[in-house]
C-alpha atoms as a PDB file:
ATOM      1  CA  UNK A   1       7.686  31.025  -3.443  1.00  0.00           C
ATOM      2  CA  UNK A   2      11.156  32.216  -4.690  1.00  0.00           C
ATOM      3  CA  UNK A   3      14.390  30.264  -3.865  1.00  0.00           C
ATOM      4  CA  UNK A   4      16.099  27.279  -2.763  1.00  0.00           C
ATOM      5  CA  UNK A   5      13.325  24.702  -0.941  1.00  0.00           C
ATOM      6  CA  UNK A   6      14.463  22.879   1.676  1.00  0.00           C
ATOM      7  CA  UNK A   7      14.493  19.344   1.777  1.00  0.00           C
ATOM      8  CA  UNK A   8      14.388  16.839   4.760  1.00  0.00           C
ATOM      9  CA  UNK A   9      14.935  12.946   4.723  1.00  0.00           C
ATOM     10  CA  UNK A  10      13.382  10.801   7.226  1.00  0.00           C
ATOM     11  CA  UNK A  11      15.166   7.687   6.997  1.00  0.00           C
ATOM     12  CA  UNK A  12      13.272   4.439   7.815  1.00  0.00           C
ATOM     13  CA  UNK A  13       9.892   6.207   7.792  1.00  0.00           C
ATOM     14  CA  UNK A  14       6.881   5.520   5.272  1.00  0.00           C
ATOM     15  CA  UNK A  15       3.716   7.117   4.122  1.00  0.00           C
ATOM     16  CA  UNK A  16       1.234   8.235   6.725  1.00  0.00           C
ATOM     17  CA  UNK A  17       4.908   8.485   9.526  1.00  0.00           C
ATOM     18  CA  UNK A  18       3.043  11.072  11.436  1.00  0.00           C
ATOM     19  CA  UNK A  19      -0.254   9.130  11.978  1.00  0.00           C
ATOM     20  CA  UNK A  20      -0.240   7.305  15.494  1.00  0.00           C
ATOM     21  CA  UNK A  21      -2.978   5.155  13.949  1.00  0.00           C
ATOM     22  CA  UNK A  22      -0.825   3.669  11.206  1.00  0.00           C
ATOM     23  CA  UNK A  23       0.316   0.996  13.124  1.00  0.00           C
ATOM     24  CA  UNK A  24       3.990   0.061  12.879  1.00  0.00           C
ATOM     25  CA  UNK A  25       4.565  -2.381  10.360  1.00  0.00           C
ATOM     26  CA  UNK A  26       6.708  -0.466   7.753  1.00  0.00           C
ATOM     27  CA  UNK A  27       5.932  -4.070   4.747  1.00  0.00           C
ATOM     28  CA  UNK A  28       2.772  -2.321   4.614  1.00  0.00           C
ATOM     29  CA  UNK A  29       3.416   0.770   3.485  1.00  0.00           C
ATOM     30  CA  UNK A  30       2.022   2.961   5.883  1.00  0.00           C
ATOM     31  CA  UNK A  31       3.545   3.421   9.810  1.00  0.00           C
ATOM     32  CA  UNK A  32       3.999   5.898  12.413  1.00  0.00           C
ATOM     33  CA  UNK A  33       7.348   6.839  12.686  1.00  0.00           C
ATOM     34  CA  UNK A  34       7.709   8.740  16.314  1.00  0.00           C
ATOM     35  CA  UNK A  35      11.358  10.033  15.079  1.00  0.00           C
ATOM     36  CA  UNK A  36      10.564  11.550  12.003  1.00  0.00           C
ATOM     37  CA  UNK A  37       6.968  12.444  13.531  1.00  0.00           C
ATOM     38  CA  UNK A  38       9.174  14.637  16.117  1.00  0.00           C
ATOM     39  CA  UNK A  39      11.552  16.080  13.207  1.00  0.00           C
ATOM     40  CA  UNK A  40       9.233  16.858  10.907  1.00  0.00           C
ATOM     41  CA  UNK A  41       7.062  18.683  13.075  1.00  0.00           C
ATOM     42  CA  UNK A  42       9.827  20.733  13.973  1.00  0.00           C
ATOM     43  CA  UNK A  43      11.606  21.038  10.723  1.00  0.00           C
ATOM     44  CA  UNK A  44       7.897  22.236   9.792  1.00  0.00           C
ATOM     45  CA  UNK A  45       7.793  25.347  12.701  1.00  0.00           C
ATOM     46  CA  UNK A  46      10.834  26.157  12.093  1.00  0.00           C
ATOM     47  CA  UNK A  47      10.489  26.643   7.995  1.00  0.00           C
ATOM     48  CA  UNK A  48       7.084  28.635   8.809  1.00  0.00           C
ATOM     49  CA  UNK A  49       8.410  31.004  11.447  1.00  0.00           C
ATOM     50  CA  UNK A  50      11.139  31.771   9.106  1.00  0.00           C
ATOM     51  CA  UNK A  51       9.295  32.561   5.888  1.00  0.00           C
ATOM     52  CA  UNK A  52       6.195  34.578   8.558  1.00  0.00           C
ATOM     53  CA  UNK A  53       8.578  37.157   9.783  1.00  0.00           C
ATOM     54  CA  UNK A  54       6.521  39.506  12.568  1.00  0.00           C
END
């Protein structure tokens, strides 16, 4: 893909933030993060219906 990528920071979230298994102990490394769960999701629509013009 050509261009400027965009970038999106999910502060306070870890590895695996979109896994409601995870657990939510963040000292471990891995936690669902409902917030950036949410966000990301949409950031993730949002980049896709952009770049897939009907």
């Amino acid at each position: 893909m050509r261009g400027a990528q965009p970038f999106a920071a999910h502060p306070g979230a870890v590895h695996s933030f979109t896994h409601w298994t995870a657990g939510s102990d963040t000292s471990k490394g891995a936690a669902y993060n409902q917030e950036a769960d949410v966000r990301s999701w949409g950031a993730g629509k949002a980049f896709f219906a952009a770049i897939f013009v009907e």
